[in-house]
C-alpha atoms as a PDB file:
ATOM      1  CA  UNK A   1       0.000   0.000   0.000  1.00  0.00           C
ATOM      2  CA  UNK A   2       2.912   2.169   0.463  1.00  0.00           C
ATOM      3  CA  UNK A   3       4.293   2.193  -3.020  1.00  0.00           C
ATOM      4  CA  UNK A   4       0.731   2.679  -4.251  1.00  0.00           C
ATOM      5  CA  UNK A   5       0.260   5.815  -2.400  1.00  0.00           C
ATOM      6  CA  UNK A   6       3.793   7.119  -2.938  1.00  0.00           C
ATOM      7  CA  UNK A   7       3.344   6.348  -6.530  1.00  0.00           C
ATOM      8  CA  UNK A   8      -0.379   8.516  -6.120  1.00  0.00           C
ATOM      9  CA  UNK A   9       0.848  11.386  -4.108  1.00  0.00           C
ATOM     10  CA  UNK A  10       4.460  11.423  -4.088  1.00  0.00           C
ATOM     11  CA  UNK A  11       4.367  14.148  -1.568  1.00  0.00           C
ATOM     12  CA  UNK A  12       5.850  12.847   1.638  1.00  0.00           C
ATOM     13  CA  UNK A  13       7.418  13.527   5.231  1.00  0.00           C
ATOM     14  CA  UNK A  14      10.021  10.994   6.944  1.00  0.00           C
ATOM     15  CA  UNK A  15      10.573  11.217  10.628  1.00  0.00           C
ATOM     16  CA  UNK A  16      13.482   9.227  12.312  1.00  0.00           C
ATOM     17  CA  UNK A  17      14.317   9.064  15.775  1.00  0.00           C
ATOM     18  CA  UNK A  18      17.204   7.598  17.620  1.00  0.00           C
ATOM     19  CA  UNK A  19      16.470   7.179  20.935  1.00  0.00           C
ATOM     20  CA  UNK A  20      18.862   6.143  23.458  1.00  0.00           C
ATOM     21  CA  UNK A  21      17.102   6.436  26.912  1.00  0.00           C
ATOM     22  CA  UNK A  22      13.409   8.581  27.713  1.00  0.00           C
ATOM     23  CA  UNK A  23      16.170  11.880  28.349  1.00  0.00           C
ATOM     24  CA  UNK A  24      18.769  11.166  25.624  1.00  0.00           C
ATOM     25  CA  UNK A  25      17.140  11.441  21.989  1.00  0.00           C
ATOM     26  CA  UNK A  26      17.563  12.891  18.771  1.00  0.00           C
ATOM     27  CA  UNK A  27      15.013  13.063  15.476  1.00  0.00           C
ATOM     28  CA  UNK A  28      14.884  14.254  11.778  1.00  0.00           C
ATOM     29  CA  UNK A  29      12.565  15.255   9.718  1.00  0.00           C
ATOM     30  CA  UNK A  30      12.599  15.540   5.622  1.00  0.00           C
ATOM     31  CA  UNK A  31       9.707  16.353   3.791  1.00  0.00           C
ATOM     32  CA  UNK A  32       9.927  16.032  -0.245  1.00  0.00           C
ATOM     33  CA  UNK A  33       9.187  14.542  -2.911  1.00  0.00           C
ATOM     34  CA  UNK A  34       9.686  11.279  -3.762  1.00  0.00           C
ATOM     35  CA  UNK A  35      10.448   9.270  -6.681  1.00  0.00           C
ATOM     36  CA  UNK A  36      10.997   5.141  -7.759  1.00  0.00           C
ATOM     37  CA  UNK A  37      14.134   3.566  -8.512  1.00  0.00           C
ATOM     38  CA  UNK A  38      14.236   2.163 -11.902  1.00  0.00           C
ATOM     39  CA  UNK A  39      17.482   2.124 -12.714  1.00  0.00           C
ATOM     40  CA  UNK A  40      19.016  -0.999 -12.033  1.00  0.00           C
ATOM     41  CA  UNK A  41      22.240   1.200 -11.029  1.00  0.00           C
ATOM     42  CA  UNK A  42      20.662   3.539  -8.914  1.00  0.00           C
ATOM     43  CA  UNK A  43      18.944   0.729  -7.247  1.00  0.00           C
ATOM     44  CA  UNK A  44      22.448  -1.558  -6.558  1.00  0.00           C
ATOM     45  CA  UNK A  45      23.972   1.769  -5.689  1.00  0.00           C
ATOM     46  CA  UNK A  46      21.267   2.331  -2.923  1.00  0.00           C
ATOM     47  CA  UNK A  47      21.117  -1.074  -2.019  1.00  0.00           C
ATOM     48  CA  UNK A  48      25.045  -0.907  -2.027  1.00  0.00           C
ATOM     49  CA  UNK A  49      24.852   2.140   0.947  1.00  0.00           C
ATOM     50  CA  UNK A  50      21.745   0.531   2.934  1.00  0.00           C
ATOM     51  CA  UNK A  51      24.048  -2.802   3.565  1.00  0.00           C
ATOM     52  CA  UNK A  52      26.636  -0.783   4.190  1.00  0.00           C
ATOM     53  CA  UNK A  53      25.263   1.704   6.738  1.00  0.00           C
ATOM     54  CA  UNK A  54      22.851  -0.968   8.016  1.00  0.00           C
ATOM     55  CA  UNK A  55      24.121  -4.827   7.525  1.00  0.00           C
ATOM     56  CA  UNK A  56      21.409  -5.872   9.879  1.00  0.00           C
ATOM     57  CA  UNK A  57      18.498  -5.072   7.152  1.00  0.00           C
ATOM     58  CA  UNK A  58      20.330  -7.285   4.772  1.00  0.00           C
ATOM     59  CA  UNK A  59      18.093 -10.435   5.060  1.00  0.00           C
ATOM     60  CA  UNK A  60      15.207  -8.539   4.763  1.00  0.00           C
ATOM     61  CA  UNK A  61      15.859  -6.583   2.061  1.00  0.00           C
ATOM     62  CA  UNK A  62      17.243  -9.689   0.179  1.00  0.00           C
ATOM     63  CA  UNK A  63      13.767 -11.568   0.364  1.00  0.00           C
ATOM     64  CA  UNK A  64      11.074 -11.609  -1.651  1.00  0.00           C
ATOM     65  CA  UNK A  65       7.729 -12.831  -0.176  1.00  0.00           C
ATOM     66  CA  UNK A  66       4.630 -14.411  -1.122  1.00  0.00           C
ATOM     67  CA  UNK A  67       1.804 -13.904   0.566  1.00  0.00           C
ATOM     68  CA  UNK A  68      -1.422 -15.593   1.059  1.00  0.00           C
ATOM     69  CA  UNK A  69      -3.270 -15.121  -2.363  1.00  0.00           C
ATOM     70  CA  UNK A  70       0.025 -15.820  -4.430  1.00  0.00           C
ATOM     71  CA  UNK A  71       1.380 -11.955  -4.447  1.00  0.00           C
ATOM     72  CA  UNK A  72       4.738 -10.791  -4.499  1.00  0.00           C
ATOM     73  CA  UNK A  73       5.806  -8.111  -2.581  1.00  0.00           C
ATOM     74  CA  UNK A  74       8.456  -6.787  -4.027  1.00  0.00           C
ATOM     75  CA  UNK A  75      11.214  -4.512  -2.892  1.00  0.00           C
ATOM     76  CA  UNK A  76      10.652  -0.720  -3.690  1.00  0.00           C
ATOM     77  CA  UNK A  77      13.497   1.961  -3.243  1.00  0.00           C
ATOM     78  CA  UNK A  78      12.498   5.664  -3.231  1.00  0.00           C
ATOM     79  CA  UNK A  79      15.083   8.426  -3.274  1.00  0.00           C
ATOM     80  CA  UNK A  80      13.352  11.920  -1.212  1.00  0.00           C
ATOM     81  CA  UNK A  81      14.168  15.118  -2.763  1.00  0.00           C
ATOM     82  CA  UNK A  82      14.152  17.187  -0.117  1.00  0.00           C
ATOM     83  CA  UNK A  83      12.042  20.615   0.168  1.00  0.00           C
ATOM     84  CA  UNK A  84      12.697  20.738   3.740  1.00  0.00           C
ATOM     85  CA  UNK A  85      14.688  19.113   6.909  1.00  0.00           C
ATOM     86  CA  UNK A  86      14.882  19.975  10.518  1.00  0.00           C
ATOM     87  CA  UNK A  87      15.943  18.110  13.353  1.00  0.00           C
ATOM     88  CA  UNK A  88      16.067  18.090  17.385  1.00  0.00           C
ATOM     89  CA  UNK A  89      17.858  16.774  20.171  1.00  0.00           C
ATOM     90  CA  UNK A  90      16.901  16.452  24.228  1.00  0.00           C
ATOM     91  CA  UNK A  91      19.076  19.320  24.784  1.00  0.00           C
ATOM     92  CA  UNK A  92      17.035  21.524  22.155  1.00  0.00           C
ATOM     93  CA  UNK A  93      19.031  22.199  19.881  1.00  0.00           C
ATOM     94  CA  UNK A  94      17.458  21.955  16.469  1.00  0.00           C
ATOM     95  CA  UNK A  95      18.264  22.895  13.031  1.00  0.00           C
ATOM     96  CA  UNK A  96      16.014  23.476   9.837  1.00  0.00           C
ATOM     97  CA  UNK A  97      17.009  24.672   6.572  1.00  0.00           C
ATOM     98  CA  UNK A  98      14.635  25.677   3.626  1.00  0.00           C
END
């Protein structure tokens, strides 16, 4: 359902949040645009950074899956073009640019 509404309304926010303890946190925000992969380099390329950044999401972005009624869900990548990004942190300091 994701890709289907990206692919509708590619207008988007993503909000991610490292939190180390309740006092001891830190988030950013992009908003943007987003668009597909189909380049079979930009996808190996992004694929390429996510293992690197991340090895522990390797499995899952390895697998394919089936699902009940015979469907494949397969693996999306979509790059943001960002319009907007802020951030905070528990001490509040935050930054934004336009």
């Amino acid at each position: 359902m994701k890709t289907h509404d990206l692919d509708a309304n590619p207008e988007t926010c993503l909000q991610v949040e490292e939190i180390r303890e309740p006092l001891h946190w830190r988030s950013a925000i992009v908003n943007g645009r987003a668009s597909r992969l189909t380049e079979q380099e930009d996808i190996a390329r992004a694929m390429h950074l996510i293992k690197e950044r991340n090895p522990t999401l390797s499995p899952a972005i390895n697998r394919t899956w089936i699902d009940a009624q015979g469907r494949s869900e397969a693996i999306a990548i979509y790059r943001i073009h960002e319009t907007e990004m802020s951030g905070r942190t528990t001490d509040g300091v935050s930054s934004k640019n336009p």
